[in-house]
N, C-alpha and C. Protein backbone atom coordinates (compact mmCIF):
# COMPACT_ATOMS: atom_id res chain seq x y z
N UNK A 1 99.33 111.52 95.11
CA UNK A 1 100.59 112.21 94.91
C UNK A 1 100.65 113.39 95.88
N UNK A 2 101.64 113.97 96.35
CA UNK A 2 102.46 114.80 97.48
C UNK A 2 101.91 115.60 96.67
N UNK A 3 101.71 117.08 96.72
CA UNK A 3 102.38 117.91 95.91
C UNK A 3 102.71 119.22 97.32
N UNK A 4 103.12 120.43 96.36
CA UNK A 4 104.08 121.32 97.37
C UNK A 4 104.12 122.57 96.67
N UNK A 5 103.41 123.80 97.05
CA UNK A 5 103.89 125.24 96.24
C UNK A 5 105.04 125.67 96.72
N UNK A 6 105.44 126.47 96.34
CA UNK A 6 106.69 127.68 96.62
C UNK A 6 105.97 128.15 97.79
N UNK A 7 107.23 128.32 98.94
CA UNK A 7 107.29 129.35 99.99
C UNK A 7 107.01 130.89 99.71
N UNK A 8 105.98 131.34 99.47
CA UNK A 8 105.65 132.72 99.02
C UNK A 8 104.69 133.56 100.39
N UNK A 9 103.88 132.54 101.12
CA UNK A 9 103.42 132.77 101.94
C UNK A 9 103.76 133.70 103.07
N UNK A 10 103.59 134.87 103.42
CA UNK A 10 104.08 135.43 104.87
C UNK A 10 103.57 134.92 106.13
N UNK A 11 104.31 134.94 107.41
CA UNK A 11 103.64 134.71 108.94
C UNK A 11 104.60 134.42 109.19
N UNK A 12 104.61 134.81 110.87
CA UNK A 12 105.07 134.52 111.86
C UNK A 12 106.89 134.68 111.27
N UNK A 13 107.02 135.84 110.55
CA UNK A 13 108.67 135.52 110.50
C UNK A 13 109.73 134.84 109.34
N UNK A 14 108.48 134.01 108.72
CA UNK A 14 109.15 133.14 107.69
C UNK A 14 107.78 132.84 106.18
N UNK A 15 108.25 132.41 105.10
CA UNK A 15 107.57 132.15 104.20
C UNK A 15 107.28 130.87 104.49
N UNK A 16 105.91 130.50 103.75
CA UNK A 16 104.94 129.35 104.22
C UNK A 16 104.81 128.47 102.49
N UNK A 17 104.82 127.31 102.72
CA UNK A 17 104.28 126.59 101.68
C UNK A 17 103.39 125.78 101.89
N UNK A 18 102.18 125.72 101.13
CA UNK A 18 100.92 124.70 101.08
C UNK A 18 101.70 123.00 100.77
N UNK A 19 101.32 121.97 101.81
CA UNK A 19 101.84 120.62 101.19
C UNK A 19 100.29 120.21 101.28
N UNK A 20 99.71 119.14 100.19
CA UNK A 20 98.54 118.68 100.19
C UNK A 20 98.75 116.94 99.32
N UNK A 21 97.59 116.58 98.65
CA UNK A 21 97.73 115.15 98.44
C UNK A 21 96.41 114.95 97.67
N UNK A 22 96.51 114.91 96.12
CA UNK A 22 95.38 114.51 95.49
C UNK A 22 95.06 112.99 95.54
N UNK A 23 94.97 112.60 96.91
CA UNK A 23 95.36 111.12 97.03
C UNK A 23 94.37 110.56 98.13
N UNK A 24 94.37 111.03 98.79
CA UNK A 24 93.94 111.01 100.49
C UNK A 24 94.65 111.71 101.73
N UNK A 25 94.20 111.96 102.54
CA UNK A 25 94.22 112.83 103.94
C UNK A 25 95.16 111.57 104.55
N UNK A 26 95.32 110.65 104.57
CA UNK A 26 95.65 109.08 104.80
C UNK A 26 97.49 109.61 104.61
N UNK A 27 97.87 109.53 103.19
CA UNK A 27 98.99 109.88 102.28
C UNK A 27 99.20 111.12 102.83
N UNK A 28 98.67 112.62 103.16
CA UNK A 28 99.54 113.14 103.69
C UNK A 28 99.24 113.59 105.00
N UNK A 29 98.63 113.32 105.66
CA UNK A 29 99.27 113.05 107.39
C UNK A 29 100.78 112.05 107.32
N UNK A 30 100.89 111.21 106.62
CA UNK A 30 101.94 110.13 106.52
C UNK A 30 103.51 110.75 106.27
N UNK A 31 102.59 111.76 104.47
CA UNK A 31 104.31 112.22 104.36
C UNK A 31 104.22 113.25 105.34
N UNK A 32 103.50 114.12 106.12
CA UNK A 32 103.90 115.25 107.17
C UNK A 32 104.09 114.79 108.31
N UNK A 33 103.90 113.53 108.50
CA UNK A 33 104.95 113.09 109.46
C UNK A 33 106.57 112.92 109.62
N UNK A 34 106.51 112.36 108.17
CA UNK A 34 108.01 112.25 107.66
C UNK A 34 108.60 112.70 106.88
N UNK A 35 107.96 114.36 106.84
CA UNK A 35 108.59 115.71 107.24
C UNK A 35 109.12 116.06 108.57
N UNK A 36 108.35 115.85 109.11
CA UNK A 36 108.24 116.29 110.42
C UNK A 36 107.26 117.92 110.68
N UNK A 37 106.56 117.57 110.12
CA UNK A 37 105.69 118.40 110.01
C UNK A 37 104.54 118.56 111.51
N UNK A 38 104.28 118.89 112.31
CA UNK A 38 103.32 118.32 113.86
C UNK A 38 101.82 118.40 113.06
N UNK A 39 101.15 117.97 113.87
CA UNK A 39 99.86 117.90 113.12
C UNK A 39 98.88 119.22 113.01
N UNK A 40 99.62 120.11 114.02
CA UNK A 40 98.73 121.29 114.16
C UNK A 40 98.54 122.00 112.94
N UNK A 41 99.90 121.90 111.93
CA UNK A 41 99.92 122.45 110.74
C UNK A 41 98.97 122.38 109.30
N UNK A 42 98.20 121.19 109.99
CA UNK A 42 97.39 120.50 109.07
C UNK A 42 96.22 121.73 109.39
N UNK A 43 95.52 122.41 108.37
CA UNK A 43 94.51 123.17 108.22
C UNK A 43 93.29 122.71 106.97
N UNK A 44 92.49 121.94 107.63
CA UNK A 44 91.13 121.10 106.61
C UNK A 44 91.94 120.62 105.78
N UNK A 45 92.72 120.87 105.03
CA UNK A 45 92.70 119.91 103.59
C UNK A 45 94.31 120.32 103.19
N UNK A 46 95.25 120.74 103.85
CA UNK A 46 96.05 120.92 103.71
C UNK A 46 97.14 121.37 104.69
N UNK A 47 98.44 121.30 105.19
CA UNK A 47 99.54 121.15 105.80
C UNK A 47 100.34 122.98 105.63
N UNK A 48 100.25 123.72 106.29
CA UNK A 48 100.81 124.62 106.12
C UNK A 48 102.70 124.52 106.39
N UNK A 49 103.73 124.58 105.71
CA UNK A 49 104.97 123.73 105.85
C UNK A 49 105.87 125.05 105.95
N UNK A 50 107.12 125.91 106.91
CA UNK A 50 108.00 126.91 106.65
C UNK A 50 108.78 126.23 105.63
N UNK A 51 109.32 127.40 105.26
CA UNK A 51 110.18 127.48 104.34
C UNK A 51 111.52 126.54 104.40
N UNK A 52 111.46 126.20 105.66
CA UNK A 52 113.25 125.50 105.94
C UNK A 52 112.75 123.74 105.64
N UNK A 53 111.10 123.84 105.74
CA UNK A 53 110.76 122.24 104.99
C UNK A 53 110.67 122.32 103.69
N UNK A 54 110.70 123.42 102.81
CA UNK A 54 110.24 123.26 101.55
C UNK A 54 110.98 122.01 100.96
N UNK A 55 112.35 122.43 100.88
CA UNK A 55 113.89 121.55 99.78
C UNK A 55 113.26 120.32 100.48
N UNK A 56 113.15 119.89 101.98
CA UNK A 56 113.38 118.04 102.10
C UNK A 56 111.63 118.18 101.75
N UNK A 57 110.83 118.44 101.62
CA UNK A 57 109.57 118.17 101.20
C UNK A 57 109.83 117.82 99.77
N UNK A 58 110.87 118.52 98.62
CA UNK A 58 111.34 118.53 97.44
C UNK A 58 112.08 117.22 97.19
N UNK A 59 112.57 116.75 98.06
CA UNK A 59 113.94 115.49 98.16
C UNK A 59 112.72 114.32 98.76
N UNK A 60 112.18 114.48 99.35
CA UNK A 60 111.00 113.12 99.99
C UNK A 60 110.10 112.64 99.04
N UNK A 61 109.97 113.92 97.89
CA UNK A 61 109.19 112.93 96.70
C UNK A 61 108.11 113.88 96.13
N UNK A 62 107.75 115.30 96.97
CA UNK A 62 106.86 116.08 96.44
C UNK A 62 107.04 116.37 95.40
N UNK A 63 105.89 116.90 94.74
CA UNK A 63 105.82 117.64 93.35
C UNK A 63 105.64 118.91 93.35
N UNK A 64 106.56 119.63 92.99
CA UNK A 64 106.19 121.75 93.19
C UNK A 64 105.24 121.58 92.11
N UNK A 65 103.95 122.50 92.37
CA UNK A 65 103.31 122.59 91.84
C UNK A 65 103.00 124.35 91.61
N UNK A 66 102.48 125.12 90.82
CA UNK A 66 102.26 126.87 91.49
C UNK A 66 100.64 126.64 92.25
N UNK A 67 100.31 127.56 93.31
CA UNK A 67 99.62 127.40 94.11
C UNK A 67 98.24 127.20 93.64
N UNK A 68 97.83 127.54 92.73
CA UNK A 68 96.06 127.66 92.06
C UNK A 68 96.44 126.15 91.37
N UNK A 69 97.27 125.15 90.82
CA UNK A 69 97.33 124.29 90.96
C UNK A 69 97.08 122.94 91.75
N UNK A 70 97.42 123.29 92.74
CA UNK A 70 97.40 122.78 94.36
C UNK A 70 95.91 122.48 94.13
N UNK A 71 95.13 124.01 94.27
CA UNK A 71 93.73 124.19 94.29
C UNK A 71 93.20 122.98 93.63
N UNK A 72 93.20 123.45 92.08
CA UNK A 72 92.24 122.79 91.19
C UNK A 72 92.53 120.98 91.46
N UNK A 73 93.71 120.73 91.87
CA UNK A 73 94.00 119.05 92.04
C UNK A 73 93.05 118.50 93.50
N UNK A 74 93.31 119.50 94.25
CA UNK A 74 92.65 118.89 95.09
C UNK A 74 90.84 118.99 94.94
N UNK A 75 90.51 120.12 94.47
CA UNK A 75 89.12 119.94 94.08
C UNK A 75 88.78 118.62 93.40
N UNK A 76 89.74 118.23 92.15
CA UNK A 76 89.50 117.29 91.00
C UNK A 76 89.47 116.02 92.01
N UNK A 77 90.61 115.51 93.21
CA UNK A 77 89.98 114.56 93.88
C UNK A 77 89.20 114.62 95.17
N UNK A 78 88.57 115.87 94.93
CA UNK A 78 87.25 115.72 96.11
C UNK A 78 88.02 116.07 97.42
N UNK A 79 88.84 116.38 97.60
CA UNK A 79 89.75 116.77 98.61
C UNK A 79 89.72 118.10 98.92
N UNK A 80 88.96 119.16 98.48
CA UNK A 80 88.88 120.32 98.85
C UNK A 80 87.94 120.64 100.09
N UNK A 81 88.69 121.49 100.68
CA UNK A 81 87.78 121.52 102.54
C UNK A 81 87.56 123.61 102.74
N UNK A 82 86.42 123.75 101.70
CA UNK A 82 86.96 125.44 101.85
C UNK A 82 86.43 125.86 103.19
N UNK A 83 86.60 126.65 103.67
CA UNK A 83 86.86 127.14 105.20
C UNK A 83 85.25 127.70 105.29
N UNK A 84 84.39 127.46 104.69
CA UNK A 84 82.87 127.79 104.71
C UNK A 84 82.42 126.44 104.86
N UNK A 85 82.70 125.80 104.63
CA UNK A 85 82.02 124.48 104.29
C UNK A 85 82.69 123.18 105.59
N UNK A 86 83.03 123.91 106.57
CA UNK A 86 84.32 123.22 107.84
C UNK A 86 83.93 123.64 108.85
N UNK A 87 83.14 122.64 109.52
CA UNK A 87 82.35 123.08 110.98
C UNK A 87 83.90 123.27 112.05
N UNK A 88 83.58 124.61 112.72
CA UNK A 88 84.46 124.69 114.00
C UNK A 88 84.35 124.25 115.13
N UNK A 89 85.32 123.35 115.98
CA UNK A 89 85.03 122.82 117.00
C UNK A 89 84.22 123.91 118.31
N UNK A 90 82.83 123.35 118.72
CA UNK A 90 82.14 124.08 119.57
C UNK A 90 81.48 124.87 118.97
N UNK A 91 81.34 125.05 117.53
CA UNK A 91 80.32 125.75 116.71
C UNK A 91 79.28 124.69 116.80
N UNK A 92 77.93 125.34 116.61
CA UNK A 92 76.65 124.22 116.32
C UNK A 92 76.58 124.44 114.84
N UNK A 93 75.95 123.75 114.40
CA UNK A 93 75.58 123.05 112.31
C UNK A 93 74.43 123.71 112.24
């Protein structure tokens, strides 16, 4: 399943919403395509989305969820990528 928090997020100018997928990485590269989401937005385990995608992220089939939600779903399917645990390209292990 899609899911989608509220635009609460600050940067760059506009509010940000988390889109993620207690489903597979598979499912949402797919729907953030058809968002139109680019792939850069994708951060480990989740899609950072502005605010002007929230509503058609809402109309394409997501589920608003509140954000510590998001969290705990994606932990529950093993889908959590915390930013300690996410080798950086050109870092050594």
């Amino acid at each position: 399943m899609i899911l989608v928090d509220e635009p609460l997020w600050p940067g760059r100018g506009c509010l940000w919403s988390h889109l993620v997928s207690d489903v597979s990485f598979d499912e949402l590269h797919a729907f953030a395509e058809m968002l139109g989401a680019p792939r850069r937005a994708f951060d480990r385990d989740h899609y950072d989305i502005p605010e002007f995608r929230f509503r058609t992220a809402l109309w394409l089939g997501a589920t608003l969820l509140p954000s510590r939600e998001l969290t705990v779903r994606l932990r529950a399917a093993g889908l959590r990528r915390p930013k300690h645990l996410v080798r950086r390209a050109g870092v050594p292990e």
